[in-house]
Protein backbone atom coordinates (compact mmCIF):
# COMPACT_ATOMS: atom_id res chain seq x y z
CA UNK A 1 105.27 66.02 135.05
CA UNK A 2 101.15 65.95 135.54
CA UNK A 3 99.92 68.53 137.97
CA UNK A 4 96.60 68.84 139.75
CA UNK A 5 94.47 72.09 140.37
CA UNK A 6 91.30 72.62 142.03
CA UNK A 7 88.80 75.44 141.00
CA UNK A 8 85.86 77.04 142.32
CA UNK A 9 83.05 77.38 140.45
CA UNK A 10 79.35 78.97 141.37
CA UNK A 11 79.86 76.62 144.89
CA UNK A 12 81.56 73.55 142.82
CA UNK A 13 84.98 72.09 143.46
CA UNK A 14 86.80 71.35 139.43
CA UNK A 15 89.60 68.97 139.48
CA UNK A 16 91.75 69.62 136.82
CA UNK A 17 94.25 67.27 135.47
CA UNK A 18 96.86 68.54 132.88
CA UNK A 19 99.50 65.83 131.69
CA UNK A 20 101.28 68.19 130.89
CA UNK A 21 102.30 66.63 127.64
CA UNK A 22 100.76 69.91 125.28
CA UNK A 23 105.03 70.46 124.09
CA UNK A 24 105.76 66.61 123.69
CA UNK A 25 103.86 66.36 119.95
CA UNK A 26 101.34 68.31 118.38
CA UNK A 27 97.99 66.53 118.30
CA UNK A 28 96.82 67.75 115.00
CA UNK A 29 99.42 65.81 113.40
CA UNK A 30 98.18 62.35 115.06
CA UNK A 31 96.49 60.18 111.88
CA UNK A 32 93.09 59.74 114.00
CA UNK A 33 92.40 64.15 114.60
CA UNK A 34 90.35 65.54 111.69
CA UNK A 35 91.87 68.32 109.97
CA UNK A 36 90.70 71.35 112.12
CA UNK A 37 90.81 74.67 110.21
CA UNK A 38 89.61 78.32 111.22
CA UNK A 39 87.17 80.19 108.56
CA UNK A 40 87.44 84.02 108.06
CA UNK A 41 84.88 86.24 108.83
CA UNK A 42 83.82 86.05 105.51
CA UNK A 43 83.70 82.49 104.82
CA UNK A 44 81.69 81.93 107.70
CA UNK A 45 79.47 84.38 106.86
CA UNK A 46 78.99 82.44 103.35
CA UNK A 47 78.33 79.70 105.15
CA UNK A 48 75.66 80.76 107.66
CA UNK A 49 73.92 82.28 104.50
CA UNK A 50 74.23 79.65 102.14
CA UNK A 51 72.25 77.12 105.12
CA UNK A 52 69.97 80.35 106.30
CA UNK A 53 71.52 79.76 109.84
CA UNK A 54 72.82 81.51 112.84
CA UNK A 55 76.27 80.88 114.40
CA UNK A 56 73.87 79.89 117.75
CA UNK A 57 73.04 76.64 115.86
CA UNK A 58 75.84 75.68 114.87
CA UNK A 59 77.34 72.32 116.84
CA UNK A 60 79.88 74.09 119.59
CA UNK A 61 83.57 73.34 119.89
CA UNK A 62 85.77 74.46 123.48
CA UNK A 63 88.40 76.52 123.02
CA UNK A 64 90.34 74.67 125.29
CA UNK A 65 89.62 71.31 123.11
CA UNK A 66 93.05 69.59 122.26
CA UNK A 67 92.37 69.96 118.28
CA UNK A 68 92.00 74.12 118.05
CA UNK A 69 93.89 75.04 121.82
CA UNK A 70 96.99 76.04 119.48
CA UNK A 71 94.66 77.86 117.16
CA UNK A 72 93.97 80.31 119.58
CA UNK A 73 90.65 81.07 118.18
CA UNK A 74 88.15 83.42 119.55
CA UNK A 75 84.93 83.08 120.75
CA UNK A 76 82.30 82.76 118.38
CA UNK A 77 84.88 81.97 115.53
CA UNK A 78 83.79 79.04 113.24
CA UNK A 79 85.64 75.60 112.89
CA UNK A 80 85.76 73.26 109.55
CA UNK A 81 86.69 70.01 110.53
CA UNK A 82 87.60 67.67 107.37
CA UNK A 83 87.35 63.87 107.90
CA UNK A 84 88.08 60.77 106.11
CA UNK A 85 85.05 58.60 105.49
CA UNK A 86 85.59 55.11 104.11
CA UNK A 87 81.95 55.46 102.54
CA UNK A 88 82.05 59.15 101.62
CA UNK A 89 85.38 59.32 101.29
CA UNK A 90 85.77 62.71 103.08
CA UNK A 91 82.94 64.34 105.96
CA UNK A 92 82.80 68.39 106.48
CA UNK A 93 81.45 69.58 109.87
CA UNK A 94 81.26 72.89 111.19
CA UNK A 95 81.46 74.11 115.30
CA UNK A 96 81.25 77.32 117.09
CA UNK A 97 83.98 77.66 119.82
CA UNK A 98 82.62 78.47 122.92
């Protein structure tokens, strides 16, 4: 059953909408969400080297988004996502959950 909450923030009203759906199916196994995987602290640090960034630049990810929720990942935790490219045949991207 969908519920509805409203939250205050800094003078806003938030309507939330939750479908309440989240124990129906698990969205990671739907065929059009990218694999979604956490890296360790030492993989990520690999990878900030290897590209001579900072976890700041990094494109940022929600911890509440659908694909990681389950993950439970912290904040400040780095996310692979592997796609499926018809051209490339398979796309890496990296977020920081915020």
């Amino acid at each position: 059953m969908p519920w509805l909450s409203v939250q205050h923030a800094k003078g806003r009203k938030i309507l939330r909408v939750e479908a309440g759906i989240a124990m129906a199916f698990n969205i990671s196994d739907h065929v059009l969400v990218p694999k979604h995987m956490l890296l360790s602290a030492e993989q990520a640090e690999q990878l900030l080297k290897k590209y001579g960034i900072e976890a700041g630049q990094l494109a940022k990810i929600s911890k509440a988004d659908p694909a990681v929720k389950d993950m439970k990942p912290a904040k400040g935790t780095i996310v692979k996502i592997v796609r499926k490219s018809p051209t490339a045949g398979k796309t890496v991207y990296y977020r920081v959950v915020v």
